[in-house]
C-alpha atoms as a PDB file:
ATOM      1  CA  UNK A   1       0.000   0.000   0.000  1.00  0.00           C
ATOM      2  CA  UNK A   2       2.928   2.277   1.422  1.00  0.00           C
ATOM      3  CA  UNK A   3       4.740   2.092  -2.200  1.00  0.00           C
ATOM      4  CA  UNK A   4       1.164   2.824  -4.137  1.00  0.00           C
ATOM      5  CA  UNK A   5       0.899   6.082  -2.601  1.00  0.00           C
ATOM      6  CA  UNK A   6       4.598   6.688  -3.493  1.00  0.00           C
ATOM      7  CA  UNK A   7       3.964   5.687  -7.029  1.00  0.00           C
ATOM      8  CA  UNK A   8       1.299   8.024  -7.104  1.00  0.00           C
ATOM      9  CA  UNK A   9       3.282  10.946  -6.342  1.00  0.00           C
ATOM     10  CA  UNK A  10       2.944  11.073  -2.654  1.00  0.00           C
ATOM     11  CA  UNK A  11       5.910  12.255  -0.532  1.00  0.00           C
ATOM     12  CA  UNK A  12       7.151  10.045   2.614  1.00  0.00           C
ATOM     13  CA  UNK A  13       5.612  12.329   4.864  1.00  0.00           C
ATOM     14  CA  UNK A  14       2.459  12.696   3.179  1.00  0.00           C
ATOM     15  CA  UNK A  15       2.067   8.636   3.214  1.00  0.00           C
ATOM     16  CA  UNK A  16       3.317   8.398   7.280  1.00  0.00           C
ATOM     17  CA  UNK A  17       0.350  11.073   7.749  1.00  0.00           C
ATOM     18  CA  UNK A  18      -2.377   9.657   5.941  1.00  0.00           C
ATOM     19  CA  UNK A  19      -1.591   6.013   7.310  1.00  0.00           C
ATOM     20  CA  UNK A  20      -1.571   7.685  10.824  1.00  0.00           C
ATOM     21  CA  UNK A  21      -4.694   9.792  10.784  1.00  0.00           C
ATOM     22  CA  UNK A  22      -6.444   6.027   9.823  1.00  0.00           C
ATOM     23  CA  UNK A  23      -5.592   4.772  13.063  1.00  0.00           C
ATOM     24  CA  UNK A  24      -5.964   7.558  15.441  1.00  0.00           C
ATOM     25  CA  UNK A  25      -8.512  10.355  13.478  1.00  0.00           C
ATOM     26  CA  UNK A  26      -9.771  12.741  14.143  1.00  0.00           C
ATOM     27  CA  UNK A  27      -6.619  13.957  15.220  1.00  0.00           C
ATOM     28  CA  UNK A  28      -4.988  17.419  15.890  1.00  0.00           C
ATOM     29  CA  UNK A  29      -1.766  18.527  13.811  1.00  0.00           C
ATOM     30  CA  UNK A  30       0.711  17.864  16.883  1.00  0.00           C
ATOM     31  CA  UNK A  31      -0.906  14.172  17.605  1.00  0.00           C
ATOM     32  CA  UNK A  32      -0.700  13.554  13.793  1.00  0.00           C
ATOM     33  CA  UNK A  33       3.129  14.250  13.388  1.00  0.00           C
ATOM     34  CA  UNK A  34       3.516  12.343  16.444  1.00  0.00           C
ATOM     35  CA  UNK A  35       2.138   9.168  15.235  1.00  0.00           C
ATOM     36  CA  UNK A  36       3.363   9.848  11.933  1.00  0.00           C
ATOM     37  CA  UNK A  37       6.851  10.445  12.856  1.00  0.00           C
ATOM     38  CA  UNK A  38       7.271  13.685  10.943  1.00  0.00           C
ATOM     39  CA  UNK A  39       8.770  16.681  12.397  1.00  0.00           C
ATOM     40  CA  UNK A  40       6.161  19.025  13.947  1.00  0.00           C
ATOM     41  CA  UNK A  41       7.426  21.880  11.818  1.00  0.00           C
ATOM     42  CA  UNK A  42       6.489  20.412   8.792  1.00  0.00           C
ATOM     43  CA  UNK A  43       3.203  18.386   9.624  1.00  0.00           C
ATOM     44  CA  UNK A  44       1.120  21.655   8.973  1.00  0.00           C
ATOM     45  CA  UNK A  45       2.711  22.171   5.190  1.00  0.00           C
ATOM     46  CA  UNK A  46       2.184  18.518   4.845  1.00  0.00           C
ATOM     47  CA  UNK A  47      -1.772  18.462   6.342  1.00  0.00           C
ATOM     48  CA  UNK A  48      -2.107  21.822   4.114  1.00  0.00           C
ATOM     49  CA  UNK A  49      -0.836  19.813   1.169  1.00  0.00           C
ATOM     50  CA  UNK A  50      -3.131  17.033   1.674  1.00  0.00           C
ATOM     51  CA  UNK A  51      -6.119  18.767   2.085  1.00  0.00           C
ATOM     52  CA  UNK A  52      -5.900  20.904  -1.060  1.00  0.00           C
ATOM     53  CA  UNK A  53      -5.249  17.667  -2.675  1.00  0.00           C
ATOM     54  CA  UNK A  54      -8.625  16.614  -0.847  1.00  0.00           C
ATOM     55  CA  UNK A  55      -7.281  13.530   1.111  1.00  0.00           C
ATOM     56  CA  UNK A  56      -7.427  15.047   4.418  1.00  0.00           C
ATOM     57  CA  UNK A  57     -10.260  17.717   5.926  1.00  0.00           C
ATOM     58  CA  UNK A  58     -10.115  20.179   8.515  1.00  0.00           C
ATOM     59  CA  UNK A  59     -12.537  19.676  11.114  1.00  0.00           C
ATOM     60  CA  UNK A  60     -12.719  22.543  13.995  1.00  0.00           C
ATOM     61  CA  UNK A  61     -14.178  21.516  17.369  1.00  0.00           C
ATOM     62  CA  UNK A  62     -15.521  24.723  18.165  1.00  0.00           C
ATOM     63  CA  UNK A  63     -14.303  28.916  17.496  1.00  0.00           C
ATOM     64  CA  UNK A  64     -11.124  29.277  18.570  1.00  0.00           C
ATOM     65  CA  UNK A  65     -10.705  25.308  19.818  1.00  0.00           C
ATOM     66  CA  UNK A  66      -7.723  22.912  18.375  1.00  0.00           C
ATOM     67  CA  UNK A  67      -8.033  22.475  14.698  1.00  0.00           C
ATOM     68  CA  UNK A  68      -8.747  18.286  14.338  1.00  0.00           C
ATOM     69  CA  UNK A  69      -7.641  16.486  11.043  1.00  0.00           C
ATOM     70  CA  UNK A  70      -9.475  13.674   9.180  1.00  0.00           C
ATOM     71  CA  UNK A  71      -8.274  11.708   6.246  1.00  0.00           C
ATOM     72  CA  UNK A  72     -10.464  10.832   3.509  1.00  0.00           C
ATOM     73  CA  UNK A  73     -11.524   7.035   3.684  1.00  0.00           C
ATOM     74  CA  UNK A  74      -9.722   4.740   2.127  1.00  0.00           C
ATOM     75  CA  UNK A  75     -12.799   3.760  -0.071  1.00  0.00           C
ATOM     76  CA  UNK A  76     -13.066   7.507  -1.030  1.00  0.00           C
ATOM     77  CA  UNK A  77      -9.629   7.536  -1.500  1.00  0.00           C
ATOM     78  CA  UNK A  78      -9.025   5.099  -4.135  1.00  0.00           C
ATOM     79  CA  UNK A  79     -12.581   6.111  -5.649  1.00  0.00           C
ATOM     80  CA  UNK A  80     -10.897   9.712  -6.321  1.00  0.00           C
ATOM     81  CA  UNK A  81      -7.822   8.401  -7.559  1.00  0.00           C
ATOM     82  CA  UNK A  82      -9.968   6.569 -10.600  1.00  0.00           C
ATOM     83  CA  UNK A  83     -11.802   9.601 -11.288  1.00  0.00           C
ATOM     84  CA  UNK A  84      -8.414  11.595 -11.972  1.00  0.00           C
ATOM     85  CA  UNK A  85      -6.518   8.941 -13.642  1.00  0.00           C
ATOM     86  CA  UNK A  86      -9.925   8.289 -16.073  1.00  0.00           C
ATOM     87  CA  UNK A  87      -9.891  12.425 -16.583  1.00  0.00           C
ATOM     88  CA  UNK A  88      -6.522  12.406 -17.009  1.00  0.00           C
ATOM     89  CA  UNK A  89      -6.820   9.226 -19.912  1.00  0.00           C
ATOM     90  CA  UNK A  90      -9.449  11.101 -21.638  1.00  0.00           C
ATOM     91  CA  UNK A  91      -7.628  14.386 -21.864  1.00  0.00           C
ATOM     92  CA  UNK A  92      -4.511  12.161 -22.559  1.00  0.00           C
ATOM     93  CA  UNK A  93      -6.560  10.599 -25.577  1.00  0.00           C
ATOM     94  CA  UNK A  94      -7.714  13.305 -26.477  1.00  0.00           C
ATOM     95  CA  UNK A  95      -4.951  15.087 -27.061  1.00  0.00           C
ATOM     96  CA  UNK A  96      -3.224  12.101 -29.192  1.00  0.00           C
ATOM     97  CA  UNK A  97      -5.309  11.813 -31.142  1.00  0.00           C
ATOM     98  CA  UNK A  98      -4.961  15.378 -32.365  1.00  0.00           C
ATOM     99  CA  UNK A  99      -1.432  14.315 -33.826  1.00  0.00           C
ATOM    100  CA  UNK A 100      -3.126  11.853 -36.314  1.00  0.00           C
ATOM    101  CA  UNK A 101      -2.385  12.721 -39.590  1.00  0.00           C
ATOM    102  CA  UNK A 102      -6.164  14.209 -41.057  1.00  0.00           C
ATOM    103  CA  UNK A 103      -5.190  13.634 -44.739  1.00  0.00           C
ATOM    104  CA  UNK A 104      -5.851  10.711 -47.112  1.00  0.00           C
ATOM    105  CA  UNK A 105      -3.358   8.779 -49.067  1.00  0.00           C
ATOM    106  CA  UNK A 106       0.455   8.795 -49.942  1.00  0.00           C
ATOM    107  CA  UNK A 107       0.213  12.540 -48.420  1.00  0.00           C
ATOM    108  CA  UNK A 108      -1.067  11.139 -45.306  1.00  0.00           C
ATOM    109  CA  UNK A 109       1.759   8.442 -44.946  1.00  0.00           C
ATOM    110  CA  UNK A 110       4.590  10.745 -45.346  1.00  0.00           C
ATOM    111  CA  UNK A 111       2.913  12.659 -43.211  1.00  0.00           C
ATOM    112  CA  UNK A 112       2.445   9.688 -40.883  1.00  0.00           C
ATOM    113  CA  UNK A 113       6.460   8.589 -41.322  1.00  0.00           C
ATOM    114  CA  UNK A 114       7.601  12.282 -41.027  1.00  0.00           C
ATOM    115  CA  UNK A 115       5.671  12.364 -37.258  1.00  0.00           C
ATOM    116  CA  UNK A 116       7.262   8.938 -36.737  1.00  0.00           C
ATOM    117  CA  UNK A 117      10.893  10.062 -37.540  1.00  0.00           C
ATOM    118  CA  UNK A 118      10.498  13.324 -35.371  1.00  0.00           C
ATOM    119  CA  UNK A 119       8.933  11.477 -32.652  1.00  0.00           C
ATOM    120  CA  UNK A 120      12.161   8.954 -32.606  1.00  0.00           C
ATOM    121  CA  UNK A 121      14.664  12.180 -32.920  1.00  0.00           C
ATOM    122  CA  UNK A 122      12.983  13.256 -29.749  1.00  0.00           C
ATOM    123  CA  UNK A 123      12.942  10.299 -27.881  1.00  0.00           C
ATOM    124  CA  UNK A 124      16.759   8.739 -28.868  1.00  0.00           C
ATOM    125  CA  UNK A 125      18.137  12.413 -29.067  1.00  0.00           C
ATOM    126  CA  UNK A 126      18.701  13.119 -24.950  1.00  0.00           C
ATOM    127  CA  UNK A 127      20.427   9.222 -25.415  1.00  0.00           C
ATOM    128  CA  UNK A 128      22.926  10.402 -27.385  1.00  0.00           C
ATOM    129  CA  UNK A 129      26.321  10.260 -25.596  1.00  0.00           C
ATOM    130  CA  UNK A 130      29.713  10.393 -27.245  1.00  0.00           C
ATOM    131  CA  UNK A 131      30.952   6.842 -27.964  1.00  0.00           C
ATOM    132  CA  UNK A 132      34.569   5.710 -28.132  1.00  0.00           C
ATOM    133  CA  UNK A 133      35.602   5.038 -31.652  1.00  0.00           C
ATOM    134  CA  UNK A 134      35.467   1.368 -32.998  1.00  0.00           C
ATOM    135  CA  UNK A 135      38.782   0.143 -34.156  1.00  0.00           C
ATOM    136  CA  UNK A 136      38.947  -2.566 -36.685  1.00  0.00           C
ATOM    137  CA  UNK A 137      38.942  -5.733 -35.677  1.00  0.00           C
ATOM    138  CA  UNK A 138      42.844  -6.771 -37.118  1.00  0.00           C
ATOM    139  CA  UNK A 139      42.333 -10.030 -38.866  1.00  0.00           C
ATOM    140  CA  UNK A 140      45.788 -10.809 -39.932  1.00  0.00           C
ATOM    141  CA  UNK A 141      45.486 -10.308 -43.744  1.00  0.00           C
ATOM    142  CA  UNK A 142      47.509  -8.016 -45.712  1.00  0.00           C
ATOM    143  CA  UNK A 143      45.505  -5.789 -48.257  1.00  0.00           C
END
């Protein structure tokens, strides 16, 4: 589960808080870092993080009382995380398929080849590293 979240893009400290706030929410900032093992200084950018994201909310007990923390269940959780990664497919689609060559015909294959060639320039380009020379393999025959 731990490497999921990281694989998803969340930080160390943003996977030791959510984990955390499951077993002991709702849960003030200090009790949080404290279970979660993260410094106290940085559990508030980390909670603040989180909760733009939407996986944690910010519950207040009353005006002026400690500010509690929930995370978002874990049902809710991985529910959210489908919605974006389908939005993000669509758009991702989407946007391929505006690189498909319109035309019909030979204009539309070299159009098709040309795209493939610049594609591969871009892709094997940042790979290129000087290599040593070759020498010739000395076979032992006179020319």
């Amino acid at each position: 589960m731990l490497d999921a979240l990281r694989q998803l893009g969340w930080s160390e400290y943003e996977v030791r808080t959510y984990t955390a706030l499951l077993r002991c929410a709702p849960a003030t900032g200090y009790r949080t870092a404290r279970e979660a093992a993260v410094p106290t200084a940085k559990i508030y950018e980390v909670l603040q993080r989180m909760e733009d994201r939407g996986t944690v909310r910010r519950l207040r007990a009353e005006p002026g009382g400690r500010t509690l923390y929930m995370p978002l269940s874990p049902t809710e959780l991985v529910s959210e995380f489908r919605s974006q990664q389908e939005r993000m497919l669509q758009e991702l689609e989407r946007e391929l398929k505006e690189y498909i060559p319109r035309m019909s015909g030979l204009a539309a294959v070299e159009d098709w080849l040309e795209w493939e060639q610049s594609k591969q320039r871009r892709l094997l380009a940042p790979a290129l590293l000087p290599v040593a020379p070759v020498m010739p393999h000395n076979t032992g025959e006179v020319n």
